[in-house]
Protein backbone atom coordinates (compact mmCIF):
# COMPACT_ATOMS: atom_id res chain seq x y z
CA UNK A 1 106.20 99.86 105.04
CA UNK A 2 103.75 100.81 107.91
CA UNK A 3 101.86 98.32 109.66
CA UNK A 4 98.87 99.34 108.34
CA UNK A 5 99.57 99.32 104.71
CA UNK A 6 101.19 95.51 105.34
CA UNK A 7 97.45 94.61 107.46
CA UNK A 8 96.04 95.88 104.21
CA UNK A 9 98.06 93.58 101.96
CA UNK A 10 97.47 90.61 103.63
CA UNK A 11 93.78 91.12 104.20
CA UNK A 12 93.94 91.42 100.10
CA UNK A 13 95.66 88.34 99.79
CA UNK A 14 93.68 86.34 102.33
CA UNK A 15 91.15 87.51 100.06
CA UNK A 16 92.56 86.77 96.81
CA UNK A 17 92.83 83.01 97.97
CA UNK A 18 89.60 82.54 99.41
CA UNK A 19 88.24 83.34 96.07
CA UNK A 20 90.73 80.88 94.24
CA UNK A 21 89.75 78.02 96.96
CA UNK A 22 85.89 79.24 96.24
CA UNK A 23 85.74 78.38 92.74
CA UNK A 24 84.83 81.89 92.09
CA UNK A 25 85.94 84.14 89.49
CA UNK A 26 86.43 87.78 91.55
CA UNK A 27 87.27 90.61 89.45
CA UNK A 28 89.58 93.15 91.55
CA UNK A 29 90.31 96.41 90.96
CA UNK A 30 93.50 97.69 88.73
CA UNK A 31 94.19 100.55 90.92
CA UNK A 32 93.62 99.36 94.46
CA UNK A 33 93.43 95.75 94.30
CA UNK A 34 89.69 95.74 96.23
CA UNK A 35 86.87 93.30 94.73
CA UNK A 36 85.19 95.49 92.16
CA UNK A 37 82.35 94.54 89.36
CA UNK A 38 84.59 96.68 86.42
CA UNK A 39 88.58 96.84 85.73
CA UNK A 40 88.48 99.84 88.23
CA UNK A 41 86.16 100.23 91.25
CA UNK A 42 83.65 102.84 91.72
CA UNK A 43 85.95 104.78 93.97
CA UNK A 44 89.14 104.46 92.21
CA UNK A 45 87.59 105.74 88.56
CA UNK A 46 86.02 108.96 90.93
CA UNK A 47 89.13 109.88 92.18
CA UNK A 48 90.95 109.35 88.72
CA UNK A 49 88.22 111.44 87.52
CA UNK A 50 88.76 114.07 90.17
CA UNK A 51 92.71 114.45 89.55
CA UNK A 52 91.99 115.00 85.69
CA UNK A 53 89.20 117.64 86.46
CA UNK A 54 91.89 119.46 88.88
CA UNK A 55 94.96 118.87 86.44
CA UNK A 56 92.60 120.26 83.44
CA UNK A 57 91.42 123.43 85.32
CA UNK A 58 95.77 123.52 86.68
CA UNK A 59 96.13 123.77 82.43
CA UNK A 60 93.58 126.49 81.81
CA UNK A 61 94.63 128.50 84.12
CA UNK A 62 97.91 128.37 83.10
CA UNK A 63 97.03 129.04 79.39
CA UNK A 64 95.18 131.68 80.31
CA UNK A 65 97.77 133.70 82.59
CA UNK A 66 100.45 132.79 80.01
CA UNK A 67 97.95 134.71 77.13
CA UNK A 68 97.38 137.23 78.98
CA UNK A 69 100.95 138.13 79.05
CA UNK A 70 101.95 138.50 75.45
């Protein structure tokens, strides 16, 4: 693991237990692990978003070069 993917992971941690020691209920995020309002941040639900836009137009394109052959 790189050094700054393990910075990363603490700094989440460190994180994670100052909000246990707090008192406070923090919601993180599913994908990324970052304090978020929802189940999965702003940012993380874009790019999710993004990569099913791309793989959908990937399919269509696909379906229509394979029609287009018969």
């Amino acid at each position: 693991m790189s050094e700054r993917v393990t910075r990363e992971v603490r700094r989440r941690k460190g994180a994670a237990m100052n909000a246990k020691s707090s008192g406070t209920k923090t919601k993180y995020c599913s994908v990324c692990g970052e304090p978020a309002s929802d189940i999965i941040c702003d940012r993380c639900k874009a790019k999710i978003q993004g990569e099913a836009v791309n793989k959908k137009q990937q399919v269509e394109r696909e379906v229509k070069t394979d029609t287009s052959r018969k």
